[in-house]
C-alpha atoms as a PDB file:
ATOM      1  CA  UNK A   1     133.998 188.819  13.506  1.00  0.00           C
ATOM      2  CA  UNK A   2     134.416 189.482   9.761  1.00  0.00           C
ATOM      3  CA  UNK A   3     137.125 189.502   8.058  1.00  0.00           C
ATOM      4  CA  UNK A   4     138.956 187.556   4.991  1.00  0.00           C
ATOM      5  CA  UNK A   5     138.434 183.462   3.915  1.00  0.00           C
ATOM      6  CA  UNK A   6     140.449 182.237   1.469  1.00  0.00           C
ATOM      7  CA  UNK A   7     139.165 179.500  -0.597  1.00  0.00           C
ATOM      8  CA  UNK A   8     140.387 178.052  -4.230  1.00  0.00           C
ATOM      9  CA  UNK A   9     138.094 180.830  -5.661  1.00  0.00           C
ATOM     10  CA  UNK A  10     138.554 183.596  -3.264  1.00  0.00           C
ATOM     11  CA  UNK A  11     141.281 186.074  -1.900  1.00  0.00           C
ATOM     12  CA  UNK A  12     143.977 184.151  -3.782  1.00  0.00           C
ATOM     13  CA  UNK A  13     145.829 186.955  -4.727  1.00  0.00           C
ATOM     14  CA  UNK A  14     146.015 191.064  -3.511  1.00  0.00           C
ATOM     15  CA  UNK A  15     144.025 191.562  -7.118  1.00  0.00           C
ATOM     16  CA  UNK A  16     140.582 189.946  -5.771  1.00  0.00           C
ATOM     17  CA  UNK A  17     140.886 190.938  -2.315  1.00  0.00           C
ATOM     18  CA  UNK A  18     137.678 191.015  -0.314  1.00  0.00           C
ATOM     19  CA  UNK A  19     136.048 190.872   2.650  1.00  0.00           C
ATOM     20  CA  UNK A  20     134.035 187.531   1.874  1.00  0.00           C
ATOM     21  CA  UNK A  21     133.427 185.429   5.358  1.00  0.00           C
ATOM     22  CA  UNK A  22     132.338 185.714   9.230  1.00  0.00           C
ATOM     23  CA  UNK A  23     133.708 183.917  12.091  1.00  0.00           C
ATOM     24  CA  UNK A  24     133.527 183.777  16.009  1.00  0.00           C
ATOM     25  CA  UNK A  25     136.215 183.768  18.900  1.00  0.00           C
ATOM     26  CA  UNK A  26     135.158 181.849  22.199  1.00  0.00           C
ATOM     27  CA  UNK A  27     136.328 182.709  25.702  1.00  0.00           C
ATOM     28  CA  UNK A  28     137.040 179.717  27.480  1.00  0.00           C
ATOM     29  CA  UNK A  29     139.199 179.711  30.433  1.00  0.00           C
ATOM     30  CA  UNK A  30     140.643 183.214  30.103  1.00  0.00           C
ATOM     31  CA  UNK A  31     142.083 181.935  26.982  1.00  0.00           C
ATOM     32  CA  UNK A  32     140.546 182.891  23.583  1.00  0.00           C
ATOM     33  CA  UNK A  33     139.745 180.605  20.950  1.00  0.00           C
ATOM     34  CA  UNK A  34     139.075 180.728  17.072  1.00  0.00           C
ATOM     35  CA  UNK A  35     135.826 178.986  15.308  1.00  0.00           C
ATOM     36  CA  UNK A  36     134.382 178.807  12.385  1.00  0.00           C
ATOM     37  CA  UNK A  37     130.801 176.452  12.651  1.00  0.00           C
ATOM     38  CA  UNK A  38     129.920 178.089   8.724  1.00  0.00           C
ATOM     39  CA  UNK A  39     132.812 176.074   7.694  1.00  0.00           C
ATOM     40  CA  UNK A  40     132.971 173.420   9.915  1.00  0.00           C
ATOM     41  CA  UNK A  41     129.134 172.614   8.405  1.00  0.00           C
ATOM     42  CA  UNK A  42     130.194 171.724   4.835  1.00  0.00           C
ATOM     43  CA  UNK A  43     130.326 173.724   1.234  1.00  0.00           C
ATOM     44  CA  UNK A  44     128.206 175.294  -1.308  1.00  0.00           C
ATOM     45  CA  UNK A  45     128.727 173.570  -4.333  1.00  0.00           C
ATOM     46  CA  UNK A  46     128.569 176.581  -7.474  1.00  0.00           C
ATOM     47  CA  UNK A  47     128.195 174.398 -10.335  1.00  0.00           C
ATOM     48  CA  UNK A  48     125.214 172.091  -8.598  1.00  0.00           C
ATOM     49  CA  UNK A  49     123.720 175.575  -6.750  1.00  0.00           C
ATOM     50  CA  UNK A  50     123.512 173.784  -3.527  1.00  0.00           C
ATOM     51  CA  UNK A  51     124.709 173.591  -0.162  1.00  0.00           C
ATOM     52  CA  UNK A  52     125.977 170.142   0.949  1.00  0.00           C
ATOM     53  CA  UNK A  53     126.562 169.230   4.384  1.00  0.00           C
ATOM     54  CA  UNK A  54     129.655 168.008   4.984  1.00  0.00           C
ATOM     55  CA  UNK A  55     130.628 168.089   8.676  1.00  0.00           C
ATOM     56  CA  UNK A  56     134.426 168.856   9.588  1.00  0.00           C
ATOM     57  CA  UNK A  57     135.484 169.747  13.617  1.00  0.00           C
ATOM     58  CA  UNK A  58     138.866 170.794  12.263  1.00  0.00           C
ATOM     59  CA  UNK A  59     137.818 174.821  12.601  1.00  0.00           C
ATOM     60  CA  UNK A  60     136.514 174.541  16.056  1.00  0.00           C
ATOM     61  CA  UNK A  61     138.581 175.603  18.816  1.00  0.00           C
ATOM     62  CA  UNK A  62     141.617 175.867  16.171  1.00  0.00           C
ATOM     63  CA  UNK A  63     145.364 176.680  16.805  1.00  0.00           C
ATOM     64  CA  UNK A  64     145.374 180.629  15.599  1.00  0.00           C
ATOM     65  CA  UNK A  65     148.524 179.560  13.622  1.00  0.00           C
ATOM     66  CA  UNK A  66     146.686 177.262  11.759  1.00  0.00           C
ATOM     67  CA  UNK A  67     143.108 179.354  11.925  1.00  0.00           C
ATOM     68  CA  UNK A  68     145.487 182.655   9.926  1.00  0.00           C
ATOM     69  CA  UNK A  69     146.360 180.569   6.972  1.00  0.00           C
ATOM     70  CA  UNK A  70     142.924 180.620   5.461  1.00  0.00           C
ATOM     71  CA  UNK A  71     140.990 183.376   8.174  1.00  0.00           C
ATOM     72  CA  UNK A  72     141.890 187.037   8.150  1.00  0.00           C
ATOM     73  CA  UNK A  73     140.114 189.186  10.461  1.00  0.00           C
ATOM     74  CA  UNK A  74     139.502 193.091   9.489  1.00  0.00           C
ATOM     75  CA  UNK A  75     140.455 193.723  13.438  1.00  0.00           C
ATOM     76  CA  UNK A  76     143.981 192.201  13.425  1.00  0.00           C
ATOM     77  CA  UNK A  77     144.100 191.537  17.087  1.00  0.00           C
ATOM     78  CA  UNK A  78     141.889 188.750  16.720  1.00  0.00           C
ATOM     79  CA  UNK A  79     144.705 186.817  15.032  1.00  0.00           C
ATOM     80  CA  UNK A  80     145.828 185.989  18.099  1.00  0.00           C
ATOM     81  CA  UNK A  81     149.365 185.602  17.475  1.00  0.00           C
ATOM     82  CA  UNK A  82     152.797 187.775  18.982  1.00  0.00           C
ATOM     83  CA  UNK A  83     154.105 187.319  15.130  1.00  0.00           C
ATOM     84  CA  UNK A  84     151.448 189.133  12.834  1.00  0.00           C
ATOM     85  CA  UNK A  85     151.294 188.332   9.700  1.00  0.00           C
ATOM     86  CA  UNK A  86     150.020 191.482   6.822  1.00  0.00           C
ATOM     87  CA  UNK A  87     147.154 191.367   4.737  1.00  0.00           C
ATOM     88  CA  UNK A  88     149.441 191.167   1.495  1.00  0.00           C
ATOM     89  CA  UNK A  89     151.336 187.847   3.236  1.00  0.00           C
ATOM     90  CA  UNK A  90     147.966 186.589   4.106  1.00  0.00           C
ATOM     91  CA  UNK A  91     146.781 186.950   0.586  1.00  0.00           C
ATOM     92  CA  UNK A  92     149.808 185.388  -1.139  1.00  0.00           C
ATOM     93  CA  UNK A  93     150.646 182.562   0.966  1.00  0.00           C
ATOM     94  CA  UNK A  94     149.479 179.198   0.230  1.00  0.00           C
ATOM     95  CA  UNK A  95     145.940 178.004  -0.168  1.00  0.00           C
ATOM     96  CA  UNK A  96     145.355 175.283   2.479  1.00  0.00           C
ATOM     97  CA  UNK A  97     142.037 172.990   3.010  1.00  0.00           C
ATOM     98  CA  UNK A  98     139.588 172.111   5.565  1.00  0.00           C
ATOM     99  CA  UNK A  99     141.616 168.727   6.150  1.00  0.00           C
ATOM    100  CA  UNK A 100     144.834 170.225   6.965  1.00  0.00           C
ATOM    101  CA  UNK A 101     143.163 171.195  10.010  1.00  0.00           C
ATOM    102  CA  UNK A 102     142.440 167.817  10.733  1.00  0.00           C
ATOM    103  CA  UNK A 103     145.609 166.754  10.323  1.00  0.00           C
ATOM    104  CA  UNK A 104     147.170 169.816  12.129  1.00  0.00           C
ATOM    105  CA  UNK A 105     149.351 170.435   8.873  1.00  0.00           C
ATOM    106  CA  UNK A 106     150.893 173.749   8.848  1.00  0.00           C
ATOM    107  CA  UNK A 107     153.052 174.906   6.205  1.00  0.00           C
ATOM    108  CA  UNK A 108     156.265 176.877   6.854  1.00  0.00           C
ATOM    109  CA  UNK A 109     157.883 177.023   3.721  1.00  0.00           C
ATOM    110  CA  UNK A 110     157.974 178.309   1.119  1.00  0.00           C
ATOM    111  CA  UNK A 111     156.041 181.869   3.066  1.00  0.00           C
ATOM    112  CA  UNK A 112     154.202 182.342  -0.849  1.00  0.00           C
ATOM    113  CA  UNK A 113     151.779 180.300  -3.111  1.00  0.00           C
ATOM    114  CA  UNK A 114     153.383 181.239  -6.208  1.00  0.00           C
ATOM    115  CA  UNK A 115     156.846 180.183  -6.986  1.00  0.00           C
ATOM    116  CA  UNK A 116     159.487 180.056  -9.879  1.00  0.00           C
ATOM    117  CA  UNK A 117     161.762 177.884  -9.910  1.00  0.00           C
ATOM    118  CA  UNK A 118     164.748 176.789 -12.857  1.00  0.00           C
ATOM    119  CA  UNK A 119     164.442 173.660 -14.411  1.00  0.00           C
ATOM    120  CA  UNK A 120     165.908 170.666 -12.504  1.00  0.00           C
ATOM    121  CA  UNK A 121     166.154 172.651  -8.719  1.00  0.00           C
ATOM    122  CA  UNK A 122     164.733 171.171  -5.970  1.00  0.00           C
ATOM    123  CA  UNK A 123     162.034 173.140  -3.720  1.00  0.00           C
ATOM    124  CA  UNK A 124     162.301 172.587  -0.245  1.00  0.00           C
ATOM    125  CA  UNK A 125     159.071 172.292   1.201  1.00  0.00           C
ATOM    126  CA  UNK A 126     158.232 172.508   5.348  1.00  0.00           C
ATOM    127  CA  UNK A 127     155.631 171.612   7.658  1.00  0.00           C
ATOM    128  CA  UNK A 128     154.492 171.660  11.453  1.00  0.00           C
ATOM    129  CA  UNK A 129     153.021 168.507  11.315  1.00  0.00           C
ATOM    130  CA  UNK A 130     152.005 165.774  14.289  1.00  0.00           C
ATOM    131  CA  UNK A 131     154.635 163.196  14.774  1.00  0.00           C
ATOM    132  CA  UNK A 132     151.155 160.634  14.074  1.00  0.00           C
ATOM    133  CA  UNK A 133     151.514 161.368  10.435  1.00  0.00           C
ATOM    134  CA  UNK A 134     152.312 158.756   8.164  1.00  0.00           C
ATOM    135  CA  UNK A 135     154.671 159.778   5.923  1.00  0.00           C
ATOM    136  CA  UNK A 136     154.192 156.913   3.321  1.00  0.00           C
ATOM    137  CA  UNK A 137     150.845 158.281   3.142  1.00  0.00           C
ATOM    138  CA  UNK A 138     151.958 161.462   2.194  1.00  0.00           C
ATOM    139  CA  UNK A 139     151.968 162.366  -2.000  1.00  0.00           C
ATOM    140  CA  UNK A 140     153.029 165.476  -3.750  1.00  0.00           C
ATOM    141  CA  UNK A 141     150.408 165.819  -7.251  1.00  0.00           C
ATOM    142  CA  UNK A 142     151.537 167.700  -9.777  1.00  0.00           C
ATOM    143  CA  UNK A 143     148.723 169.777 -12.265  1.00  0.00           C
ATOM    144  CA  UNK A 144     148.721 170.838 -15.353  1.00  0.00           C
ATOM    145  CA  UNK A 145     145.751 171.271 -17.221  1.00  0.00           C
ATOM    146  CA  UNK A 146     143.701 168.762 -17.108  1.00  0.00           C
ATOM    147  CA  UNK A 147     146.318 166.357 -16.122  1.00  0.00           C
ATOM    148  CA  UNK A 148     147.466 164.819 -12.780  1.00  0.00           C
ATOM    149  CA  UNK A 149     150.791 163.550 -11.894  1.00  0.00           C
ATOM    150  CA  UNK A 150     151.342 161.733  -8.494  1.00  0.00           C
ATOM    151  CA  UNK A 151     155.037 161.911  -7.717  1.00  0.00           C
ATOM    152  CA  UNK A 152     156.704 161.024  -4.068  1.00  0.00           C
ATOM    153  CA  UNK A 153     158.421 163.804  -3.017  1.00  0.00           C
ATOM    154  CA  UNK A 154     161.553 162.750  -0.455  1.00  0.00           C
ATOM    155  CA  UNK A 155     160.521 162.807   3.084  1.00  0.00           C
ATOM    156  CA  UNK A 156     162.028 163.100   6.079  1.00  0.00           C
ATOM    157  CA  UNK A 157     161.627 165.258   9.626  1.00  0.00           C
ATOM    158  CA  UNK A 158     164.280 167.827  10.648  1.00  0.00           C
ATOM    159  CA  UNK A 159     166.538 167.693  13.657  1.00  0.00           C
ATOM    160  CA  UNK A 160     163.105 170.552  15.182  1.00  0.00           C
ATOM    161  CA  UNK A 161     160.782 168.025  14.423  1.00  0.00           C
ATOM    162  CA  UNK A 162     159.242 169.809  11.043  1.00  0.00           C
ATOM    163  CA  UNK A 163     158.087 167.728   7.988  1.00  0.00           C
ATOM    164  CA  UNK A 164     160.368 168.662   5.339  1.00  0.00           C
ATOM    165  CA  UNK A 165     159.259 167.448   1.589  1.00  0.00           C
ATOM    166  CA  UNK A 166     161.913 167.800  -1.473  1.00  0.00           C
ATOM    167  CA  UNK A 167     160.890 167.879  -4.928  1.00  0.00           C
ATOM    168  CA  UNK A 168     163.080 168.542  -8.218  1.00  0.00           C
ATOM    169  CA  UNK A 169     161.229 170.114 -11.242  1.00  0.00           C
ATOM    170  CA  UNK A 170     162.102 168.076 -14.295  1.00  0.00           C
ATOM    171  CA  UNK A 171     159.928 169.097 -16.909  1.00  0.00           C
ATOM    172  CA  UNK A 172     159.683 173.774 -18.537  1.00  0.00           C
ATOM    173  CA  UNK A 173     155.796 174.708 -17.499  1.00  0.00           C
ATOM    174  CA  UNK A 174     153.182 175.817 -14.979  1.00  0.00           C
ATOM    175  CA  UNK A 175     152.108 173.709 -12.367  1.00  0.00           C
ATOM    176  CA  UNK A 176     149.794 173.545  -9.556  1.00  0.00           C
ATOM    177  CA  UNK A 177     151.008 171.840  -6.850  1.00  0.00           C
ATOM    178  CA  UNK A 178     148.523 169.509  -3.975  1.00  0.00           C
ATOM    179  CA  UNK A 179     150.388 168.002  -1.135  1.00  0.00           C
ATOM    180  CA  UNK A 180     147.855 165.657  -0.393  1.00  0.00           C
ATOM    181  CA  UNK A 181     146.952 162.526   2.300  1.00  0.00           C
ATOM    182  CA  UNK A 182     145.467 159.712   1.793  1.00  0.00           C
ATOM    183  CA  UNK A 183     144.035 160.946  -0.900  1.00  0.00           C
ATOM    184  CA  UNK A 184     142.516 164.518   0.859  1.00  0.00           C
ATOM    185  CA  UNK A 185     144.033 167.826  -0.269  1.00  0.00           C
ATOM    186  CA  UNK A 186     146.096 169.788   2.586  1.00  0.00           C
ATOM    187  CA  UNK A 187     147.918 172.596   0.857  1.00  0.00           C
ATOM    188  CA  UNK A 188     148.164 174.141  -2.938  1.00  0.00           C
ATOM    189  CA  UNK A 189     151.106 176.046  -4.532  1.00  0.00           C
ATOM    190  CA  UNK A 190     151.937 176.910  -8.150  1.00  0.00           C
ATOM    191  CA  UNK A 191     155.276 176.780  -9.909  1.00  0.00           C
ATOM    192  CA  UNK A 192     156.338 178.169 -13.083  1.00  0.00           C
ATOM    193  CA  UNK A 193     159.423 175.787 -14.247  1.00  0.00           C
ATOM    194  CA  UNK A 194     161.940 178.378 -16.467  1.00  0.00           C
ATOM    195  CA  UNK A 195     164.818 177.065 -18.137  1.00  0.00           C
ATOM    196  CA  UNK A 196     168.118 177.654 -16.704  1.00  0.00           C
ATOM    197  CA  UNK A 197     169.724 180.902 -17.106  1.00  0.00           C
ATOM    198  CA  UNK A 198     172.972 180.734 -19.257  1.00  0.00           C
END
């Protein structure tokens, strides 16, 4: 099927919008499944000009809640999903990465990749995650620039089992933010840090 992929250069926003990306849904069972083997087979690397292989079974067979967060099909009932989700919340949500579907990371909240937030408030920040998950593994990096701050957000799992990661903004400015594990990228938001209205 074809449809929308979101990557860090691609369908970020509803300004660049685009068809981009093909995928397939298996039948096994009587129960439909979502895969992408494109993917799943590694990256094309733009500033090199070349493919590199780079295998990841994360995208086969993948839990359509996951599989929407960076797949949008043009025919929506191959989401796969009760709760459909728009093209424009598609678009604007989060950027995840191939290892989040290794890790079965799923974020919750916040529902948008862009956020503003006053100086000194703490985000909230919450995940479907496996109970396997090392949290002490877990780091929140802040960007700006060229620079990279590791910070350690507080941790801990709600009373529904969900990952929940708390951050306060200390420092006015724009910021990309990786939560990341064990080194490997699993979802990207930005903040704008404002001072505090008077």
């Amino acid at each position: 099927m074809n449809g929308y992929g979101k990557t860090a250069s691609s369908n970020i926003d509803k300004k660049s919008s685009l068809p981009n990306h093909s995928w397939n849904a298996i039948e096994i069972n009587n129960k439909w499944y979502l895969c992408d083997a494109t993917w799943s087979s590694g990256f094309f690397n733009i500033d090199k000009n070349e493919f590199i292989l780079e295998y990841n079974d994360g995208y086969f067979l993948a839990e359509p809640e996951l599989f929407i967060k960076n797949h949008y099909p043009l025919d929506t009932k191959w989401i796969l999903l009760d709760d459909k989700i728009s093209l424009s919340e598609f678009l604007n949500a989060p950027l995840i990465y191939k290892y989040a579907f290794n890790y079965q990371f799923i974020p919750l909240q916040p529902k948008t990749m862009k956020m503003e937030v006053a100086k000194n408030e703490e985000i909230i920040f919450l995940f479907e995650a496996s109970d396997s998950i090392q949290t002490h593994n877990i780091e929140l990096e802040l960007s700006s620039g060229s620079s990279k701050y590791p910070k350690k957000p507080i941790i801990s799992r709600t009373k529904e089992g969900l990952l929940e990661l708390k951050y306060t903004f200390e420092k006015l400015g724009y910021y990309d933010i990786h939560i990341k594990i064990d080194g490997q990228y699993l979802v990207t938001y930005t903040v704008r840090v404002r001072r505090n209205k008077k």
